[in-house]
N, C-alpha and C. Protein backbone atom coordinates (compact mmCIF):
# COMPACT_ATOMS: atom_id res chain seq x y z
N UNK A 1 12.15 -14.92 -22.94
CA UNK A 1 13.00 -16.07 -23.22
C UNK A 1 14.45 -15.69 -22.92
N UNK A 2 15.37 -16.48 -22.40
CA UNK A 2 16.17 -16.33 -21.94
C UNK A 2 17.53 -17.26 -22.63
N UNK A 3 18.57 -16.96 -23.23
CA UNK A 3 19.47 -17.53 -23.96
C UNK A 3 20.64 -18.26 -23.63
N UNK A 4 20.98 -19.52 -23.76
CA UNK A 4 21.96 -19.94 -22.69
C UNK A 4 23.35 -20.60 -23.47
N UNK A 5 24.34 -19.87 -23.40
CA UNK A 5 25.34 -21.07 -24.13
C UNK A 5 25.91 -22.23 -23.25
N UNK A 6 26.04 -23.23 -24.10
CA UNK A 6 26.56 -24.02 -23.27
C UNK A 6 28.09 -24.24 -23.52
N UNK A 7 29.08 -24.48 -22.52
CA UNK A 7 30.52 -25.13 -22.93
C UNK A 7 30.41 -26.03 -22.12
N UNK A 8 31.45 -27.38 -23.09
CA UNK A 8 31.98 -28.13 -22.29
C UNK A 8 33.91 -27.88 -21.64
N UNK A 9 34.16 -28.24 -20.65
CA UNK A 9 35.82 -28.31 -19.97
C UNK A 9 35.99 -29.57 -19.48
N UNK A 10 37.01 -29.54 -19.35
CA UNK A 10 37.86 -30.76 -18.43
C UNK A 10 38.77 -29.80 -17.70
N UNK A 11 39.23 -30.73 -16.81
CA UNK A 11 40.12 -30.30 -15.37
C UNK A 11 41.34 -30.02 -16.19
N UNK A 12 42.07 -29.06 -15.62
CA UNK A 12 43.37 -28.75 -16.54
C UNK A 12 44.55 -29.86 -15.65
N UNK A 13 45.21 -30.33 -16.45
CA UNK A 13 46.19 -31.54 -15.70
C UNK A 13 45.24 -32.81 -15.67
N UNK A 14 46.28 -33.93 -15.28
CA UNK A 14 46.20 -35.14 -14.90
C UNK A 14 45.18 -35.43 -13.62
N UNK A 15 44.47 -36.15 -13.28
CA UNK A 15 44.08 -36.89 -11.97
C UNK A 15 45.01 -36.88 -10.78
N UNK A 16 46.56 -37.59 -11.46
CA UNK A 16 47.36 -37.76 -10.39
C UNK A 16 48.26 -36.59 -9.92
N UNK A 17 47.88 -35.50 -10.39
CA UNK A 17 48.53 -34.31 -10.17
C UNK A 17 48.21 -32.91 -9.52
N UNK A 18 46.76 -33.54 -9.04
CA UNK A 18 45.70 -32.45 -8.41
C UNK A 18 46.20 -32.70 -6.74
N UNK A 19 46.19 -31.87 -6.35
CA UNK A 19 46.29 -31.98 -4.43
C UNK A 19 45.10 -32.02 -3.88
N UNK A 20 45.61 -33.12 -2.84
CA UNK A 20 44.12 -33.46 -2.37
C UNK A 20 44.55 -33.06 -0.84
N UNK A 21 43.51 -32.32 -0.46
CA UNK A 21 43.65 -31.66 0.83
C UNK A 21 44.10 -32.63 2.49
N UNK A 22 44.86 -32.24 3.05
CA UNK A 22 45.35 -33.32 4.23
C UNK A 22 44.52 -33.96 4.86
N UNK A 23 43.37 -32.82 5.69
CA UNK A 23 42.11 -33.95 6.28
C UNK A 23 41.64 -35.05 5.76
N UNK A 24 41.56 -34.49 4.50
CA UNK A 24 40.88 -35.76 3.76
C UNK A 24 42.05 -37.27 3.30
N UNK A 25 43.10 -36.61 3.44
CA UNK A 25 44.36 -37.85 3.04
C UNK A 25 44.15 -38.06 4.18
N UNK A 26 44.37 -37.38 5.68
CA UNK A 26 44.34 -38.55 6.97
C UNK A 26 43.58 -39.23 7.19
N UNK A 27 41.80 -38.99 6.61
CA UNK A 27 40.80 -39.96 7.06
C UNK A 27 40.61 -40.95 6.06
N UNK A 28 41.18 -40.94 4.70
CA UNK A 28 41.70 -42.25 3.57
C UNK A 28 42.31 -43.43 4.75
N UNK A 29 43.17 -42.79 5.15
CA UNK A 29 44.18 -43.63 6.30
C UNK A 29 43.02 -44.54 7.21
N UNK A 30 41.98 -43.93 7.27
CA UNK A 30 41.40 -44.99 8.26
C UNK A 30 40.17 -45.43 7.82
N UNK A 31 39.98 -45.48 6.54
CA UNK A 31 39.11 -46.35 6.24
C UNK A 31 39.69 -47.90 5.37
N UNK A 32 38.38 -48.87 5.76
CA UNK A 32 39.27 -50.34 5.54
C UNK A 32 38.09 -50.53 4.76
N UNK A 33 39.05 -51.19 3.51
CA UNK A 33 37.83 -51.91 2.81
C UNK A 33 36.92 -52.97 3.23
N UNK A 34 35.56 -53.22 3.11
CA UNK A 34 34.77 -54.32 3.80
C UNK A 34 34.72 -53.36 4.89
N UNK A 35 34.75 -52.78 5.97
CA UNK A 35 34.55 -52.29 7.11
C UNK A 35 33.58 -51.55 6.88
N UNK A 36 32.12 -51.53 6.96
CA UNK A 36 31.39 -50.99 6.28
C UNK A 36 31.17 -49.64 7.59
N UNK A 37 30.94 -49.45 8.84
CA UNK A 37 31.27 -48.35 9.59
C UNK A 37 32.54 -47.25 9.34
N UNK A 38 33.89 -47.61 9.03
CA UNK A 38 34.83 -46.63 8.16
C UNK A 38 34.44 -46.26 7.39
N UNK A 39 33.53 -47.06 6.29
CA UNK A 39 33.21 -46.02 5.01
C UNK A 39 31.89 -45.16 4.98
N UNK A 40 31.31 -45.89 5.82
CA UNK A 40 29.84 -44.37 6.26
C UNK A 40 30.41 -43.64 6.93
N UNK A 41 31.28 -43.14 7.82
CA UNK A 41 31.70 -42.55 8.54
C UNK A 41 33.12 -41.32 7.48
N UNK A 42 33.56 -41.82 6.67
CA UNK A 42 34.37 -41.07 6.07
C UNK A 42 32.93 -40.45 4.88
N UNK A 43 31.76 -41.35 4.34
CA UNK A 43 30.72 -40.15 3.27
C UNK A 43 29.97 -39.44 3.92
N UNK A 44 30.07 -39.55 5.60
CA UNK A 44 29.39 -38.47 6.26
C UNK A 44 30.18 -37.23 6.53
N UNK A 45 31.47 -37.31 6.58
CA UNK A 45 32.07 -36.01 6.93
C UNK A 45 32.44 -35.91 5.83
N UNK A 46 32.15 -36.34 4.21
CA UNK A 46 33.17 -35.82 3.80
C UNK A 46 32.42 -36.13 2.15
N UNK A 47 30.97 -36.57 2.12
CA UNK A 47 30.82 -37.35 0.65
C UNK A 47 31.45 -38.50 0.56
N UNK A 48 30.34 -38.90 -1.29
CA UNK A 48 30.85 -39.98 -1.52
C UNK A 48 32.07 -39.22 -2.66
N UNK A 49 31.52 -38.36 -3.07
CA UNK A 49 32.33 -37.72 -4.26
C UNK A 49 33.13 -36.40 -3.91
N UNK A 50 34.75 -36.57 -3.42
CA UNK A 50 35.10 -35.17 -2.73
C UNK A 50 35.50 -33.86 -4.08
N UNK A 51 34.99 -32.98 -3.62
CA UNK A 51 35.21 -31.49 -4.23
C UNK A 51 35.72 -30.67 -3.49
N UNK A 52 36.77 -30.05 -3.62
CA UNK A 52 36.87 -28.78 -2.93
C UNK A 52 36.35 -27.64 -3.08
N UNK A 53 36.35 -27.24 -4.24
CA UNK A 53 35.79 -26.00 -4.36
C UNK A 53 35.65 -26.23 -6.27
N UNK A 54 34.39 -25.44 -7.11
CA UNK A 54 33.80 -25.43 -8.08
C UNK A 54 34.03 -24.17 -8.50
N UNK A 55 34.26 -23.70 -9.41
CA UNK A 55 34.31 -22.50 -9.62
C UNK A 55 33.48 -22.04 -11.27
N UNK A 56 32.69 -21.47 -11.32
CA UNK A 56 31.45 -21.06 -13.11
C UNK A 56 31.45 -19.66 -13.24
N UNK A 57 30.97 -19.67 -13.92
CA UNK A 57 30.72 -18.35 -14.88
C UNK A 57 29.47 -18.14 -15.09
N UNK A 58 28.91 -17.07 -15.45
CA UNK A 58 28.09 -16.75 -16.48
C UNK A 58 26.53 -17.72 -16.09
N UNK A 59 26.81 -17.74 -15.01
CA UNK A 59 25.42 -18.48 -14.51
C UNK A 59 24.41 -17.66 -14.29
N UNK A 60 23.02 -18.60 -14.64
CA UNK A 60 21.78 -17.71 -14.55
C UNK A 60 20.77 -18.07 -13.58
N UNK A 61 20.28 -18.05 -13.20
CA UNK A 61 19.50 -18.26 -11.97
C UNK A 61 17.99 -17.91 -12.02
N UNK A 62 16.72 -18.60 -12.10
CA UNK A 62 15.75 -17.93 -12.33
C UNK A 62 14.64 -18.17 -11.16
């Protein structure tokens, strides 16, 4: 048996205070709402949900 703690976090700072990487601000620029080809085309290169990078701990893997 194997023992797991759990924590919860939140993002340190605000929403509006995180940097969001340039590629991804230039291809915002070209998507149009209703244009339904701009917006498959920006969740194919890029998701629907952008992350840069995740960073954990203490992970277990079985």
């Amino acid at each position: 048996r194997v023992a797991r703690f759990r924590e919860n976090q939140r993002l340190a700072g605000s929403p509006d205070k995180l940097i969001l990487d340039e590629t991804v601000a230039r291809e915002i620029d070209n998507v149009t709402v209703g244009d339904t080809v701009s917006v498959v085309r920006f969740i194919r290169n890029f998701g629907s949900h952008y992350i840069a990078s995740y960073v954990t701990g203490n992970s277990l893997y079985q």
